[in-house]
Protein backbone atom coordinates (compact mmCIF):
# COMPACT_ATOMS: atom_id res chain seq x y z
CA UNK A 1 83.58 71.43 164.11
CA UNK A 2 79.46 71.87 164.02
CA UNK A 3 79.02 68.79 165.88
CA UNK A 4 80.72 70.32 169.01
CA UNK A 5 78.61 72.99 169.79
CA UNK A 6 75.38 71.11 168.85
CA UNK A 7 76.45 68.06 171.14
CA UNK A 8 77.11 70.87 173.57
CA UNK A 9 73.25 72.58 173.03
CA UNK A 10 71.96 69.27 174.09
CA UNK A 11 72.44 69.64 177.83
CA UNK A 12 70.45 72.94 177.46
CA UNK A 13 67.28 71.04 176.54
CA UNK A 14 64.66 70.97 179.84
CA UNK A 15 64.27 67.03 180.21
CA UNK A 16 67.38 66.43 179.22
CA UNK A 17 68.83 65.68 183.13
CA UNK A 18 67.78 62.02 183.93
CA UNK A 19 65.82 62.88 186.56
CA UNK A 20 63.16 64.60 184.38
CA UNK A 21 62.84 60.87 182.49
CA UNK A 22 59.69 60.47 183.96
CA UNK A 23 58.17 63.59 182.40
CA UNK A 24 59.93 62.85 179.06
CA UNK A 25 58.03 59.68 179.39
CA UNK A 26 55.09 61.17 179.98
CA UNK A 27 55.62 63.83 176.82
CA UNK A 28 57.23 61.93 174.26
CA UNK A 29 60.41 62.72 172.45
CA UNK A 30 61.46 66.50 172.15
CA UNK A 31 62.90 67.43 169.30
CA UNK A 32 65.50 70.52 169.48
CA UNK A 33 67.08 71.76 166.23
CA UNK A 34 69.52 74.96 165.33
CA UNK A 35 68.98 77.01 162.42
CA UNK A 36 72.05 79.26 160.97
CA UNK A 37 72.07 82.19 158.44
CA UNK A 38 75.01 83.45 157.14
CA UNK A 39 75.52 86.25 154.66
CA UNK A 40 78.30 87.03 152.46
CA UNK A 41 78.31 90.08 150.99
CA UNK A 42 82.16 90.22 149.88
CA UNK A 43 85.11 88.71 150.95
CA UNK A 44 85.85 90.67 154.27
CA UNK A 45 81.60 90.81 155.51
CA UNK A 46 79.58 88.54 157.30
CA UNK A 47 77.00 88.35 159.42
CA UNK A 48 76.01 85.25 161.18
CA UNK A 49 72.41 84.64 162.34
CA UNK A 50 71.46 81.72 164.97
CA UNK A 51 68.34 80.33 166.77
CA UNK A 52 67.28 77.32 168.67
CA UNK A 53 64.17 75.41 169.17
CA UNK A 54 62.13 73.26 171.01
CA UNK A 55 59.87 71.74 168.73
CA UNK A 56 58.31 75.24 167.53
CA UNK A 57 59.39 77.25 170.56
CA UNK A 58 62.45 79.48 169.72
CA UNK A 59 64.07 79.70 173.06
CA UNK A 60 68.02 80.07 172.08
CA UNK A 61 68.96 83.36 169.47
CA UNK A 62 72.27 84.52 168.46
CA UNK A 63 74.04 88.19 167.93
CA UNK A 64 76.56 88.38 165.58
CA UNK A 65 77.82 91.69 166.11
CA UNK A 66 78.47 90.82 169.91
CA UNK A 67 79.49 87.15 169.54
CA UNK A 68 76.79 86.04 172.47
CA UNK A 69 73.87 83.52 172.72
CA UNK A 70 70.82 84.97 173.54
CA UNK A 71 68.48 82.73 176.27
CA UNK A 72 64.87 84.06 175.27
CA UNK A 73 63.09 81.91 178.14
CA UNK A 74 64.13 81.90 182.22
CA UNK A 75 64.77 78.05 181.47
CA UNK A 76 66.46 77.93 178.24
CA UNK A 77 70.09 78.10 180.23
CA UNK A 78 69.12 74.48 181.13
CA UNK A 79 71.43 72.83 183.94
CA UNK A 80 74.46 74.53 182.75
CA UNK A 81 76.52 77.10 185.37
CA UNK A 82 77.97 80.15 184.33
CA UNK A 83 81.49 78.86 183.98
CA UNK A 84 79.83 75.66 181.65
CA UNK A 85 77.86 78.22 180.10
CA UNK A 86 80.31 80.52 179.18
CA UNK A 87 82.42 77.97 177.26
CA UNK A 88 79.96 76.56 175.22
CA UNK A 89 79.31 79.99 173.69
CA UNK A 90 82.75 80.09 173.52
CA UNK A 91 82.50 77.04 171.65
CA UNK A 92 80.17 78.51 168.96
CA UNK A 93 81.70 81.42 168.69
CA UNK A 94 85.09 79.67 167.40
CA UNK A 95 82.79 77.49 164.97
CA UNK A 96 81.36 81.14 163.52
CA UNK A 97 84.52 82.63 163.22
CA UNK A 98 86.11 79.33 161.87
CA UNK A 99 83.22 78.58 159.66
CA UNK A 100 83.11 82.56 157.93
CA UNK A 101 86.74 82.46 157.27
CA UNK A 102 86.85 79.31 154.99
CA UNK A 103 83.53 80.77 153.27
CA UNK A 104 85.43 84.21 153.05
CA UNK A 105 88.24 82.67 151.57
CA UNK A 106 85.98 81.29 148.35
CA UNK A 107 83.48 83.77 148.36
CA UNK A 108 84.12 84.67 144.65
CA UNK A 109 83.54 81.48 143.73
CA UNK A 110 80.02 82.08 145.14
CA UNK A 111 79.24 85.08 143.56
CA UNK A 112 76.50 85.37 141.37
CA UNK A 113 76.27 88.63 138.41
CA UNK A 114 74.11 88.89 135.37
CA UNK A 115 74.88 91.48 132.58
CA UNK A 116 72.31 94.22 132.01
CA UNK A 117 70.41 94.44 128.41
CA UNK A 118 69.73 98.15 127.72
CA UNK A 119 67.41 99.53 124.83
CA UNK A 120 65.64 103.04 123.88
CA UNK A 121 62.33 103.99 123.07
CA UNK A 122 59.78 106.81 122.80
CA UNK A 123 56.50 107.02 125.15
CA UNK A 124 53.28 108.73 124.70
CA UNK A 125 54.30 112.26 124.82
CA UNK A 126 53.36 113.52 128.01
CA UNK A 127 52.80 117.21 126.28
CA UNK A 128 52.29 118.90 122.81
CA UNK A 129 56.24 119.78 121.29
CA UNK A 130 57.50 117.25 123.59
CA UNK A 131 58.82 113.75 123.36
CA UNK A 132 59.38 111.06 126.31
CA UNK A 133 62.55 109.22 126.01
CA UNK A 134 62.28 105.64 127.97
CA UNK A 135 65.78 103.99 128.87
CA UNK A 136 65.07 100.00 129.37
CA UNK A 137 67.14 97.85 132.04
CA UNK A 138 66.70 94.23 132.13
CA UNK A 139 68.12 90.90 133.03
CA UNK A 140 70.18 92.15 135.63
CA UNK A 141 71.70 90.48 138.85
CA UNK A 142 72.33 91.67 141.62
CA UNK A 143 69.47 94.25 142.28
CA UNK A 144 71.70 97.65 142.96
CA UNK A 145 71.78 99.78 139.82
CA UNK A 146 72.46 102.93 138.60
CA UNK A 147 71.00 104.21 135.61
CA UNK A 148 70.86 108.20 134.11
CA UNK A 149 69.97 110.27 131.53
CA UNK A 150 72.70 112.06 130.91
CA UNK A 151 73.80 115.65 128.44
CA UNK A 152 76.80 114.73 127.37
CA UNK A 153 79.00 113.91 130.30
CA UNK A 154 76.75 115.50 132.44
CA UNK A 155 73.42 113.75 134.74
CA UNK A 156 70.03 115.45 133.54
CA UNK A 157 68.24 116.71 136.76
CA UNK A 158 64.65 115.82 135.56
CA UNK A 159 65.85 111.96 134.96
CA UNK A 160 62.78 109.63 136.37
CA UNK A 161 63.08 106.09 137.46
CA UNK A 162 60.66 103.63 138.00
CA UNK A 163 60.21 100.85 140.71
CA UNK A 164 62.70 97.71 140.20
CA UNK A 165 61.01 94.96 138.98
CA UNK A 166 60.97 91.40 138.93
CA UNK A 167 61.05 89.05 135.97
CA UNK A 168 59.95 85.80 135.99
CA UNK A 169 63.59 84.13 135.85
CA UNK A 170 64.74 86.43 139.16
CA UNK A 171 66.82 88.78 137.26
CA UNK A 172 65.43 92.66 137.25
CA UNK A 173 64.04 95.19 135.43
CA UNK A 174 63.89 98.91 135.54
CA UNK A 175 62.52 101.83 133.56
CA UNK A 176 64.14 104.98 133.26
CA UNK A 177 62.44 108.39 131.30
CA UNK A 178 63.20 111.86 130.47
CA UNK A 179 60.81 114.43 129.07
CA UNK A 180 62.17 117.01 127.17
CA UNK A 181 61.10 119.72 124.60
CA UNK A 182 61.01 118.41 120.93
CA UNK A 183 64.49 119.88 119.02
CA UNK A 184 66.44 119.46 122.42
CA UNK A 185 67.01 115.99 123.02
CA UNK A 186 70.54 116.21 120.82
CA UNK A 187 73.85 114.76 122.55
CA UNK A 188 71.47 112.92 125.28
CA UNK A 189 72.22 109.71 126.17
CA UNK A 190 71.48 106.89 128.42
CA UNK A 191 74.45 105.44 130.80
CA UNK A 192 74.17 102.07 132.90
CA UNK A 193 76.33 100.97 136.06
CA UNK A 194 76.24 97.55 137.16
CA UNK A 195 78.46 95.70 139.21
CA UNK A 196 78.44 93.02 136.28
CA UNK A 197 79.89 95.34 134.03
CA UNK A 198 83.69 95.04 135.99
CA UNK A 199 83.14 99.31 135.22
CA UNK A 200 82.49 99.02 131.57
CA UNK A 201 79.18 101.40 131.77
CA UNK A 202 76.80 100.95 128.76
CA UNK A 203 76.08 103.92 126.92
CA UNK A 204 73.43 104.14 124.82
CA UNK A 205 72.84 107.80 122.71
CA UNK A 206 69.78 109.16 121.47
CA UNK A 207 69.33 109.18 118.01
CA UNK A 208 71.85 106.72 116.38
CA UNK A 209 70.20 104.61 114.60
CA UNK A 210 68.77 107.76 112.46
CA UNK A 211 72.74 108.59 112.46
CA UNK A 212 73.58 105.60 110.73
CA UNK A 213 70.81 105.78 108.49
CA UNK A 214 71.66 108.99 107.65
CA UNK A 215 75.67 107.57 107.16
CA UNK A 216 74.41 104.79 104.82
CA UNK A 217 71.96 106.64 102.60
CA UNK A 218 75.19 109.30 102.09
CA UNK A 219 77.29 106.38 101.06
CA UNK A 220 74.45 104.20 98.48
CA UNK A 221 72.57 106.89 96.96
CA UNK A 222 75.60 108.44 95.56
CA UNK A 223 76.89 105.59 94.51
CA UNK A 224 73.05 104.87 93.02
CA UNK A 225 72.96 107.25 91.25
CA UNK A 226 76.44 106.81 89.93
CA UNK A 227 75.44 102.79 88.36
CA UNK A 228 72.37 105.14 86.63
CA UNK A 229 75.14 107.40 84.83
CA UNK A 230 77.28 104.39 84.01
CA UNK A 231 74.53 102.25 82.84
CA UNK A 232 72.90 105.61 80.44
CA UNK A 233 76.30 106.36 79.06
CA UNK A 234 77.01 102.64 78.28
CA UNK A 235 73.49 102.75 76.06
CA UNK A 236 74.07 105.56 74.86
CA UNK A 237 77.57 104.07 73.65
CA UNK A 238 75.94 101.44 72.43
CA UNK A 239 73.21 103.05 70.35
CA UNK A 240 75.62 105.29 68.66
CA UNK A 241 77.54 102.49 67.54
CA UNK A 242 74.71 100.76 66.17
CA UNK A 243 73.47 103.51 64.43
CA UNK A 244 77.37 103.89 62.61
């Protein structure tokens, strides 16, 4: 179906007529190609971009949201009449619509997400009795994010994010901090929404891994100190029954 409207474009070309074979002649071969853009954003949006050129003179352009050719030069309408000209944007409109539905249709399969990493940290504090908590966003695709400190269930107002920025393999990275007062950052925690993520945020809470430290030295030591008693009384045992 491209072929149609690009054999079409071809009478639109100055020196294309045979009368003007003398001056092609004279000027060599002219070379006219048509560049497309299309974007995809989802399965129901698209936007279709189109120019021509004359070697490396644009002189054709193409709006999508109106479904017209645009003729940037007096000439660029070529030899065409209205009636000829009107069907051969006719023509390309059909291929556009044509052409986004059987993208649209397998779209998906075109789609392109990365999962985000997300890890805590502690910055230089930016004053005395305070602490900077820095929430760490990486390896994401696309670019849209959203990432808060929150309180609970709650967003904290004074939640400060830094520029989106590229890594080296195209994927993203942003930083995300919160200063608060030393003793108050209990039940905070950082929360990440990604279209990746099919709505699954990550949640990542303040403090845990001293939690679990906390958890595992309440479940060893006791039991330490338990193998100490065993092991004394079991000597003890023993050196009473040596001594009988």
């Amino acid at each position: 179906m491209l072929l149609l409207p690009l054999l079409l474009l071809t009478d639109l070309i100055p020196g294309a007529d045979n009368k003007r074979g003398h001056e092609h002649a004279l000027h060599g071969p002219t070379s006219f190609h048509v560049i497309q853009i299309s974007s995809f954003v989802n399965s129901t949006w698209t936007q279709n971009q189109g120019s021509g050129w004359l070697e490396d003179l644009q002189i054709h352009g193409w709006d999508s949201d109106s479904g017209t050719a645009i003729f940037l030069k007096p000439w660029s309408k070529g030899n065409f009449s209205d009636a000829e000209l009107t069907e051969v944007v006719e023509a390309f409109r059909v291929y556009f619509i044509g052409f986004s539905r059987q993208i649209q249709d397998r779209v998906s399969e075109f789609e392109l997400t990365l999962k985000p990493e997300a890890w805590l940290s502690s910055g230089p504090p930016p004053l005395p009795g305070h602490l900077l908590l820095v929430c760490h966003v990486s390896g994401f695709y696309p670019k849209p994010v959203w990432v808060m400190w929150m309180r609970g269930e709650q967003e904290h107002p004074e939640t400060r994010q830094g520029d989106i920025l590229p890594n080296a393999d195209g994927t993203w990275y942003l930083r995300v901090t919160l200063d608060v007062v030393a003793g108050e950052e209990a039940n905070l925690n950082c929360r990440v929404k990604h279209s990746s993520l099919g709505g699954q945020d990550i949640v990542l809470h303040w403090g845990h891994p001293t939690y679990t430290m906390v958890i595992i030295l309440a479940i060893i030591l006791p039991t330490f100190i338990l193998l100490i008693c065993l092991t004394l009384w079991y000597l003890r045992r023993r050196s009473y029954q040596n001594i009988q």
